[in-house]
Protein backbone atom coordinates (compact mmCIF):
# COMPACT_ATOMS: atom_id res chain seq x y z
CA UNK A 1 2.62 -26.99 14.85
CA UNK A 2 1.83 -28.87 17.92
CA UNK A 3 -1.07 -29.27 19.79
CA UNK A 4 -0.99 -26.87 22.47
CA UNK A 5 -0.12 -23.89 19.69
CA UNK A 6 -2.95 -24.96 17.50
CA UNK A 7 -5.62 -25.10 20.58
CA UNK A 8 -4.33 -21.55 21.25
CA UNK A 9 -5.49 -20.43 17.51
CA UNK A 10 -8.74 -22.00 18.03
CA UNK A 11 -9.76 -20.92 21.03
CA UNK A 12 -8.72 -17.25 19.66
CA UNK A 13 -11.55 -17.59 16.91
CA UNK A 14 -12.24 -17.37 13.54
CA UNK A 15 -10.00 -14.55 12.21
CA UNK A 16 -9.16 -13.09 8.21
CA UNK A 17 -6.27 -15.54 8.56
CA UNK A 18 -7.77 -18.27 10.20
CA UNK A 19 -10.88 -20.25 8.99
CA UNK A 20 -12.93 -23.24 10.58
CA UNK A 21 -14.80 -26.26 8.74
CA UNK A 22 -15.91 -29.21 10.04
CA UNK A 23 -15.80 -30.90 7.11
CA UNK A 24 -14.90 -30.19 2.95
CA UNK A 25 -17.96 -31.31 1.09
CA UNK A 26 -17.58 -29.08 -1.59
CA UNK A 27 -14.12 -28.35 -3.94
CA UNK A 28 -15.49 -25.34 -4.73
CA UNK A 29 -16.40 -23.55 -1.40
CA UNK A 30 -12.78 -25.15 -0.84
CA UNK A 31 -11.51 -23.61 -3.46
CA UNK A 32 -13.07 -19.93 -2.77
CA UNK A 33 -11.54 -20.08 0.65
CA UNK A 34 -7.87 -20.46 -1.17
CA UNK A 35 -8.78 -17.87 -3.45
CA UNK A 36 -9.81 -15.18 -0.64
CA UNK A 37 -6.75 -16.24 1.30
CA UNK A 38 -4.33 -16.21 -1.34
CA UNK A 39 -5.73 -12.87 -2.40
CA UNK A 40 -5.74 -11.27 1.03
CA UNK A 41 -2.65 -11.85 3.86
CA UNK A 42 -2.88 -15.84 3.38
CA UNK A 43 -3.71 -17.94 6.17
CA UNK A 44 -5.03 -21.70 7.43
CA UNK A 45 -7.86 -23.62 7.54
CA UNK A 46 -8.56 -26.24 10.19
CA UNK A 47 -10.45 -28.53 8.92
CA UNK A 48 -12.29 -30.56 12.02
CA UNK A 49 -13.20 -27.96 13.56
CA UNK A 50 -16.86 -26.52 13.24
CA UNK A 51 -17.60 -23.21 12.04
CA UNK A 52 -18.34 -20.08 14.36
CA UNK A 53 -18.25 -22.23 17.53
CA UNK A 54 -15.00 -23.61 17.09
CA UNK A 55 -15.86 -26.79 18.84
CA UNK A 56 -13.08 -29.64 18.29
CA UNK A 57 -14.93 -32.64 16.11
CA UNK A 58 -11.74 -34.32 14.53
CA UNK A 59 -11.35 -36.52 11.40
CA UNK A 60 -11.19 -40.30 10.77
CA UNK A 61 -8.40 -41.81 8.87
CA UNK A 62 -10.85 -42.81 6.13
CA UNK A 63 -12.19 -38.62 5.62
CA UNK A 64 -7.78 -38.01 6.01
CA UNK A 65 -7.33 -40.21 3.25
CA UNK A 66 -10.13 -39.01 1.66
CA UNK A 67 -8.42 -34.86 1.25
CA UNK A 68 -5.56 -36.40 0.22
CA UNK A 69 -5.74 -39.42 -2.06
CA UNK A 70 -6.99 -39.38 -5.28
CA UNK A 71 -10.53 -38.37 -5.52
CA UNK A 72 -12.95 -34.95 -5.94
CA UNK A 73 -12.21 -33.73 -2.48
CA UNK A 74 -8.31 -33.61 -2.84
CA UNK A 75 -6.98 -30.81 -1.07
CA UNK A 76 -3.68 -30.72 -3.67
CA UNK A 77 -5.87 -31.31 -6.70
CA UNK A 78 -8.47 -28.41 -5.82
CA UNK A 79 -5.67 -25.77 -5.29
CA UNK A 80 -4.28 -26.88 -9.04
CA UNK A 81 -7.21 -27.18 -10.74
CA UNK A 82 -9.94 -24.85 -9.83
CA UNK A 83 -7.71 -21.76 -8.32
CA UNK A 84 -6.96 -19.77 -11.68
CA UNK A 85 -3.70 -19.12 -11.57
CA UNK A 86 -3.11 -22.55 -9.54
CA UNK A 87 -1.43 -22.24 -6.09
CA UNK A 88 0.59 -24.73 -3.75
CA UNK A 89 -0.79 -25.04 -1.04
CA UNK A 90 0.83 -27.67 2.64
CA UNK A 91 -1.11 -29.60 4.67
CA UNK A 92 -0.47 -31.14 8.68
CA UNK A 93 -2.31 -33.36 10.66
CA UNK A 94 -2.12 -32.18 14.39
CA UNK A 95 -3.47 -34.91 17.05
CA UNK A 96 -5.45 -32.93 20.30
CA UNK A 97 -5.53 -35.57 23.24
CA UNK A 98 -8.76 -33.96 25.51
CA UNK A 99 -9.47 -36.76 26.51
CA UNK A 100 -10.06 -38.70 23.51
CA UNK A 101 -7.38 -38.18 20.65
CA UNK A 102 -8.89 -35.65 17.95
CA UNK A 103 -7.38 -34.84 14.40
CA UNK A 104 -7.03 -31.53 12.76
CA UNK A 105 -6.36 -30.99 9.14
CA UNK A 106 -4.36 -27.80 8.50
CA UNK A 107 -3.86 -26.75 5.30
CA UNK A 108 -1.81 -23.47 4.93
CA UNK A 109 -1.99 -21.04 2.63
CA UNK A 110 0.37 -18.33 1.49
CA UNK A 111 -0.61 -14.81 0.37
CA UNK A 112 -0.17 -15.21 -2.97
CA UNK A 113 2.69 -13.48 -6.02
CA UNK A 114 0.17 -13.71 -8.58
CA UNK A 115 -2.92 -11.40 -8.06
CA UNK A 116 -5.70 -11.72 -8.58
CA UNK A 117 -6.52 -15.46 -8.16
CA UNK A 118 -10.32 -16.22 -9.35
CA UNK A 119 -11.82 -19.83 -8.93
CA UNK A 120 -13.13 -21.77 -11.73
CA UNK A 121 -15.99 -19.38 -12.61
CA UNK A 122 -13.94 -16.29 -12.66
CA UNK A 123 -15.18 -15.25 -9.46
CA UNK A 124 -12.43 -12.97 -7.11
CA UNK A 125 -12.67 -13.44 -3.59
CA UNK A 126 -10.91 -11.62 -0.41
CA UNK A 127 -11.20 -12.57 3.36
CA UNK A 128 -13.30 -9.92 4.90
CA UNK A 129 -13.16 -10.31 9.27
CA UNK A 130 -13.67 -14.31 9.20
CA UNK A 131 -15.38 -14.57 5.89
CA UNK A 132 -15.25 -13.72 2.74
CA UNK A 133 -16.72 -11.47 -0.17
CA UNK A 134 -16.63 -11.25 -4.05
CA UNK A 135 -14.69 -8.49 -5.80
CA UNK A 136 -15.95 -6.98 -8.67
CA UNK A 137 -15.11 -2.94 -8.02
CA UNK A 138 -12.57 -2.24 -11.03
CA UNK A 139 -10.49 -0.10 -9.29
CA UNK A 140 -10.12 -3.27 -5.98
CA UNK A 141 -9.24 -5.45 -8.91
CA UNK A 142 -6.55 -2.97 -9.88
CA UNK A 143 -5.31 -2.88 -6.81
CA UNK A 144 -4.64 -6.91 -6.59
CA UNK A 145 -2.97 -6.66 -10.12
CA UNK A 146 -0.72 -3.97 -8.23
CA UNK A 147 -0.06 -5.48 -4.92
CA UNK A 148 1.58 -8.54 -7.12
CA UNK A 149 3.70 -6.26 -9.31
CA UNK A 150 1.26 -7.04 -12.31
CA UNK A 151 0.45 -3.50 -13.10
CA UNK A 152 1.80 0.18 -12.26
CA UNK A 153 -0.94 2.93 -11.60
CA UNK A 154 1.38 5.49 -12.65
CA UNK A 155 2.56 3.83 -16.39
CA UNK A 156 -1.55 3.81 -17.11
CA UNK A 157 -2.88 5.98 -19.74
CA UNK A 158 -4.94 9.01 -18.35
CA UNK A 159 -8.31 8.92 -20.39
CA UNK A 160 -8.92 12.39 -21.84
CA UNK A 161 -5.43 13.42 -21.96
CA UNK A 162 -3.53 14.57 -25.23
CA UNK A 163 -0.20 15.95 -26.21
CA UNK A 164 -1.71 19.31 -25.52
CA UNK A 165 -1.98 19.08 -21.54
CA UNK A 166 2.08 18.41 -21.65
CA UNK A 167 3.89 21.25 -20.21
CA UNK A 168 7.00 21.69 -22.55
CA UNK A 169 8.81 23.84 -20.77
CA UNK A 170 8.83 21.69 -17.62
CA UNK A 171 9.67 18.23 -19.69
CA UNK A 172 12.13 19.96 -21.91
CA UNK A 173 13.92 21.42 -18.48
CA UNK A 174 13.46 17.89 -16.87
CA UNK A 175 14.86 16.40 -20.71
CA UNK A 176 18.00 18.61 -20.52
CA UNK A 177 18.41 17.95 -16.94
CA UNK A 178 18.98 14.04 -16.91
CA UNK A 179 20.70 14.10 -20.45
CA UNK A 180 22.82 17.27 -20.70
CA UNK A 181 21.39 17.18 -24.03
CA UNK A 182 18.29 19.58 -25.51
CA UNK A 183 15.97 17.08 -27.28
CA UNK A 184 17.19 18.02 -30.40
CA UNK A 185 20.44 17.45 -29.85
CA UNK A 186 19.80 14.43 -29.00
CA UNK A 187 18.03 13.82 -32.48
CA UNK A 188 14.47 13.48 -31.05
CA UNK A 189 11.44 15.00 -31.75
CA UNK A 190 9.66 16.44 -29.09
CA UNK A 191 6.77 13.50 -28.90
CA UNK A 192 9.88 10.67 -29.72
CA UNK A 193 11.11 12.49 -25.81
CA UNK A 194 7.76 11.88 -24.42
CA UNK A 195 7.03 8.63 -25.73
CA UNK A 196 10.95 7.21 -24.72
CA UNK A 197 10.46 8.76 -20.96
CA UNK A 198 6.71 6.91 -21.00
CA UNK A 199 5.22 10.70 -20.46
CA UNK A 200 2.51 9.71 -23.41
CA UNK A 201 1.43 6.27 -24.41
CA UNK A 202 -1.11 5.79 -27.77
CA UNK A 203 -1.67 9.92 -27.56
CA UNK A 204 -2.68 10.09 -24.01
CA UNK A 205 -0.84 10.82 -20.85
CA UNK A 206 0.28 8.51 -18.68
CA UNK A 207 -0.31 9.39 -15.13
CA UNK A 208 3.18 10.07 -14.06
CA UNK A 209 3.32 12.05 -16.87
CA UNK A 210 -0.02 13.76 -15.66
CA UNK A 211 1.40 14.38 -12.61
CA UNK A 212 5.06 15.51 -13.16
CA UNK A 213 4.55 17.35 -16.82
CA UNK A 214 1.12 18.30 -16.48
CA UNK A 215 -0.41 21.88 -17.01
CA UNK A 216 -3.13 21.06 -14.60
CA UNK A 217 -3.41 17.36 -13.29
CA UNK A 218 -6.13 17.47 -11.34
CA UNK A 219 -8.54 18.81 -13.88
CA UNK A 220 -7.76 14.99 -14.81
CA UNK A 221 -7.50 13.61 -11.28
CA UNK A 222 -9.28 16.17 -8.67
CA UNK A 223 -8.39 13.46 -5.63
CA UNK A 224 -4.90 13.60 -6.27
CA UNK A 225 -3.94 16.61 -4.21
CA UNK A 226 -2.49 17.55 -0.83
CA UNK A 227 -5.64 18.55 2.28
CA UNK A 228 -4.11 20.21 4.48
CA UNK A 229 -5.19 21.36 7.66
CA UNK A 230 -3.73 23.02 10.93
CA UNK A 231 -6.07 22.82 13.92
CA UNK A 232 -6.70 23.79 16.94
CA UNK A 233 -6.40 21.51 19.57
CA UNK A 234 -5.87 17.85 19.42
CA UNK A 235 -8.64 15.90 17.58
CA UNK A 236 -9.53 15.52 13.72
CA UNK A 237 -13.18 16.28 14.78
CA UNK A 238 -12.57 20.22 15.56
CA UNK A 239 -14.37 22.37 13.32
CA UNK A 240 -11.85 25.16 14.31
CA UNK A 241 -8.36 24.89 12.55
CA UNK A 242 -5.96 27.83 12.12
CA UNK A 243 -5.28 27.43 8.30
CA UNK A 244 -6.82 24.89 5.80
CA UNK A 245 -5.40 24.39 1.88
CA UNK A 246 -6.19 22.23 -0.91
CA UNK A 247 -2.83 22.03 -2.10
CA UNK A 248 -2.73 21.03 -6.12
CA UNK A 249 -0.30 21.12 -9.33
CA UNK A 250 2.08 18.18 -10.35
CA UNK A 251 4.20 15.95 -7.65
CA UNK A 252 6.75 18.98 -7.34
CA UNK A 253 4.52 22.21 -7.06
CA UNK A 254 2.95 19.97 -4.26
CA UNK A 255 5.73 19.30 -2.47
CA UNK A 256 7.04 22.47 -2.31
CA UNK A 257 3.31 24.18 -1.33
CA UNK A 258 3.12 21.21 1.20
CA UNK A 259 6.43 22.60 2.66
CA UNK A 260 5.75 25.88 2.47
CA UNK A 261 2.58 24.88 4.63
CA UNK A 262 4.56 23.39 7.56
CA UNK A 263 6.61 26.02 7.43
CA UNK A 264 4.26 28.67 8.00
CA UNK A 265 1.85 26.75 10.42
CA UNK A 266 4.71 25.05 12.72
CA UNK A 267 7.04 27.18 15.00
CA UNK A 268 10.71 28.29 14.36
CA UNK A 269 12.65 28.68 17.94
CA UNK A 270 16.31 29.63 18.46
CA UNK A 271 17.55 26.11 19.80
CA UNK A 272 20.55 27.19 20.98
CA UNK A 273 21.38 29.92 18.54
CA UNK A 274 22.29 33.66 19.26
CA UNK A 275 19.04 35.86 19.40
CA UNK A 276 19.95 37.60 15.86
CA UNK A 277 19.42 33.91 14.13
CA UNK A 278 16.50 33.05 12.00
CA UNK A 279 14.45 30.71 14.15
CA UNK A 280 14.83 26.87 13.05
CA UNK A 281 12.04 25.05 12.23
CA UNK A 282 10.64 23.11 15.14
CA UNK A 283 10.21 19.54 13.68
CA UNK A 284 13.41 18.70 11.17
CA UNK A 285 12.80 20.25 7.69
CA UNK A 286 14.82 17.31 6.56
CA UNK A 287 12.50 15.26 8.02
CA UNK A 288 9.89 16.81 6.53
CA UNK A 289 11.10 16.70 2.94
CA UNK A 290 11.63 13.31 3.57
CA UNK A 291 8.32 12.13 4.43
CA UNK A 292 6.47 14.41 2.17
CA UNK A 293 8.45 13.18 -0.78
CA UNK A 294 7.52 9.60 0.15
CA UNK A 295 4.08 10.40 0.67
CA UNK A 296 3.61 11.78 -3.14
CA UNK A 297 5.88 9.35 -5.13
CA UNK A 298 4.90 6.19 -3.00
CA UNK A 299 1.41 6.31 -2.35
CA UNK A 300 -1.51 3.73 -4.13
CA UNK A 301 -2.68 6.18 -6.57
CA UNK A 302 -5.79 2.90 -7.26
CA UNK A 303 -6.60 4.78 -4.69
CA UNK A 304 -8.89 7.69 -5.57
CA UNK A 305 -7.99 9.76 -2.18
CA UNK A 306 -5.63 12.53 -1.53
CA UNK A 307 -3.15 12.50 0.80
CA UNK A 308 -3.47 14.50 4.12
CA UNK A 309 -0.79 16.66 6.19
CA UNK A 310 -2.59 17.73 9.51
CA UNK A 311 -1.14 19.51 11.91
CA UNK A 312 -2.35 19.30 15.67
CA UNK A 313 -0.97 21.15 18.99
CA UNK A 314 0.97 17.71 20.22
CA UNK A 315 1.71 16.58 16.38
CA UNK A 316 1.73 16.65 13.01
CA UNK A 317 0.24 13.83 10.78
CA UNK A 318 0.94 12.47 7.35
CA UNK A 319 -1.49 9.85 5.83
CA UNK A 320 -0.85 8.15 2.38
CA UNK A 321 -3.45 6.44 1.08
CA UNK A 322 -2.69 2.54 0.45
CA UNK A 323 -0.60 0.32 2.69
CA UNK A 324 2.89 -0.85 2.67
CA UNK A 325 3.32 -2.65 -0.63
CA UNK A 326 4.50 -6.40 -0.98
CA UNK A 327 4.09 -7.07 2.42
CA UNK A 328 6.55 -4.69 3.18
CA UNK A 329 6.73 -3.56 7.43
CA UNK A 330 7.35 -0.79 9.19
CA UNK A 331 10.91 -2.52 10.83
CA UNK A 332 11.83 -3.02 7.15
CA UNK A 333 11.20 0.26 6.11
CA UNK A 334 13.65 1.79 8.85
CA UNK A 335 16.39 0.12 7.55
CA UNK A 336 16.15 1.19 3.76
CA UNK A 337 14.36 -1.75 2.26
CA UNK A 338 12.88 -0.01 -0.57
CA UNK A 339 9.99 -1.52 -2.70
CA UNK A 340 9.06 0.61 -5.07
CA UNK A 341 5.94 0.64 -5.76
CA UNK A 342 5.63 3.77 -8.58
CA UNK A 343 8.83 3.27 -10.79
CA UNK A 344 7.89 5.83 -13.33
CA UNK A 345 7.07 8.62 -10.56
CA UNK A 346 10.36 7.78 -8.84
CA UNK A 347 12.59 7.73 -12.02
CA UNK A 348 11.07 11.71 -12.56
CA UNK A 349 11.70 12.64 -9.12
CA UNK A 350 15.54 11.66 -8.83
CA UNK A 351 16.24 14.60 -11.55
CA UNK A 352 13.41 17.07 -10.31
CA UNK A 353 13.21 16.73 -6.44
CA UNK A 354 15.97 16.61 -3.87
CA UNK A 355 15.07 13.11 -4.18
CA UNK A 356 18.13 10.37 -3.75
CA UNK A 357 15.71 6.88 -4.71
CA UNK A 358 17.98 4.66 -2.84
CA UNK A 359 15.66 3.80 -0.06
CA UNK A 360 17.50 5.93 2.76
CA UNK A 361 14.76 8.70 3.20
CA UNK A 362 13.19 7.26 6.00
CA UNK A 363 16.82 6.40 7.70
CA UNK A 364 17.97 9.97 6.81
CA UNK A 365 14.13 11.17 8.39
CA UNK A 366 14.54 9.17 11.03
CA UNK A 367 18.17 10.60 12.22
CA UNK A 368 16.91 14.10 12.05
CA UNK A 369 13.98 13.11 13.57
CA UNK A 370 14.10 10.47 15.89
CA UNK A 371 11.07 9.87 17.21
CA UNK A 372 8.57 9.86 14.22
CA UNK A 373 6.44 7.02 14.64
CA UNK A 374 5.00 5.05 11.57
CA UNK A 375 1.97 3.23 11.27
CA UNK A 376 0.89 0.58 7.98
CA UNK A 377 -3.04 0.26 8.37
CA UNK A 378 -3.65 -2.71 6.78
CA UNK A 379 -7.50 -2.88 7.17
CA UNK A 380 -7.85 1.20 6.81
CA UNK A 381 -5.31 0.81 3.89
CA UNK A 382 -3.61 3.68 4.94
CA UNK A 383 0.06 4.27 5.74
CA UNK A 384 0.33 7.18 8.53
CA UNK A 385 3.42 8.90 10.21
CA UNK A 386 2.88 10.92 13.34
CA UNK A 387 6.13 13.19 14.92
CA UNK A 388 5.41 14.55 18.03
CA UNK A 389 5.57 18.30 18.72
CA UNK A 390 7.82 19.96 21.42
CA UNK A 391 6.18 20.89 24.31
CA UNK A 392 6.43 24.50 24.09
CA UNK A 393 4.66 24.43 20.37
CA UNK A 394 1.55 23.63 22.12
């Protein structure tokens, strides 16, 4: 970095990526800034600089030498022993001439593989704005396990749950379907089937059993549904709307009722057929399918929210809760980088939705449907796709 990039940072403010200190007197406030950074997006911090003001103090040689020889203050030995587990962490010296020659310490930090990272007294941190907070909400602490491919939501056991809220019929179709085999046939008992396809785990559902082989899932999970809403007009706020569903079952009864929903709330028009026709849907069905599918199988289900298909006069919304996982963007996502983030829920869905699981549903959506617009909310945690309506639906 040189200097005139590194004034530009600073005179842009603290941010949840980039921190001030005039000085490190403490390895353990040190430390809890690598832990909130490695837990969040990563970052730097510029160490010379004083906090909130951002005024330009510099370092000598001898407080230089001081982060990075031997002693309690090292900046290497701090990120190895008191971030639990240790990071790696790179440091630069960048020289600002205004005048009289200042030095800045930058150590960068990566977001880190390993969620969550806790300093030597357990503590979790996360940058919050430009600071940082403690985490101690289970399901926030889930989520960092998650967003470092610790720990699935939908392989978790559903507390309550027993062999007698499986559907049979449903898993024995679903069984017959992938093997060409009835479970007997393939010498299995029905709970041997349920336990090899991770439906049940020590007695109790797991939740992408809950939610594909379920008699009723959300008598289990009442947030895991489909709101739907059609308004009128243009703005969330309108207490008028045309129809309004809480759309429930498992994964597939939702998707089709969530379909069924568009189709009856959004227009069908000839486009370009002979007047005897049946009226195509106005926004790509395809599309539709698409995004809906992705909504249910690739949402955060740590997050205790449902997802939400609203449809306005200009356009229609879909909202997942949870962002993009694994730093995953929007640019990547158009051309079918796939990070699964629900293996269990996908590896249903190939044999029980029109489903392909090969990371092309948003390429396929997206050439029916050019000009849906996506959206990864990284503060809202919320991923959110928006297609415009024709003109003449409004």
């Amino acid at each position: 970095m040189n200097a005139i990039e590194l004034l530009d940072i600073i005179n842009s403010g603290e941010t949840s990526r980039v921190q001030f200190k005039e000085k490190i007197t403490s390895a353990d406030q040190l430390a809890a800034e690598m832990v909130a950074m490695s837990n969040s997006l990563g970052g730097m911090i510029l160490v010379g600089v004083k906090d909130k003001t951002g005024e330009i103090v510099g370092l000598s040689n001898a407080e230089l030498q001081k982060y990075n020889q031997p002693t309690p203050l090292n900046i290497g030995n701090i990120a190895t022993d008191k971030v639990i587990p240790n990071i790696y962490v790179t440091t630069e010296v960048v020289s600002i001439d205004n005048g009289d020659s200042k030095k800045i310490l930058v150590i960068y930090i990566k977001e880190g593989i390993n969620k969550p990272y806790k300093d030597r007294n357990l503590d979790i941190w996360v940058k919050q704005v430009d600071g940082k907070r403690r985490v101690s909400d289970n399901a926030e602490i889930l989520r960092l396990y998650q967003s470092s491919a610790n720990l699935s939501a939908d392989e978790m056991e559903v507390y309550g749950t027993s062999l007698g809220d499986v559907n049979n019929d449903r898993f024995e179709q679903y069984f017959k379907k992938e093997f060409q085999k009835t479970i007997e046939e393939e010498g299995l008992t029905f709970e041997q089937a349920l336990k090899r396809k991770k439906v049940i785990r020590n007695g109790k559902l797991t939740l992408a059993g809950v939610l594909f082989f379920g008699k009723e899932p959300q008598n289990y999970k009442p947030a895991f549904c489909i709101k739907a809403v059609s308004f009128w007009g243009n703005s969330i706020g309108g207490n008028e709307y045309r129809d309004s569903r809480d759309i429930i079952g498992t994964i597939p009864d939702m998707f089709y009722e969530g379909i069924k929903f568009f189709d009856v709330n959004l227009k069908h028009t000839q486009q370009g057929q002979n007047f005897n026709s049946p009226g195509i849907l106005e926004i790509s069905k395809i599309a539709l399918e698409e995004l809906l599918q992705n909504a249910l199988l690739h949402r955060d289900y740590f997050r205790n929210s449902p997802i939400r298909l609203m449809i306005f006069d200009n356009r229609v919304e879909i909202i997942s809760p949870g962002k993009l996982p694994n730093n995953l963007t929007v640019e990547e996502i158009k051309y079918g980088n796939p990070v699964i983030r629900n293996n269990q829920l996908v590896s249903y869905a190939i044999h029980i939705l029109p489903y392909k699981g090969l990371g092309s549903g948003i390429r396929r959506a997206l050439e029916s449907q050019p000009d849906i617009q996506f959206f990864n909310n990284i503060e809202g945690e919320q991923f959110i796709v928006k297609i415009p309506r024709p003109e003449t639906s409004n």
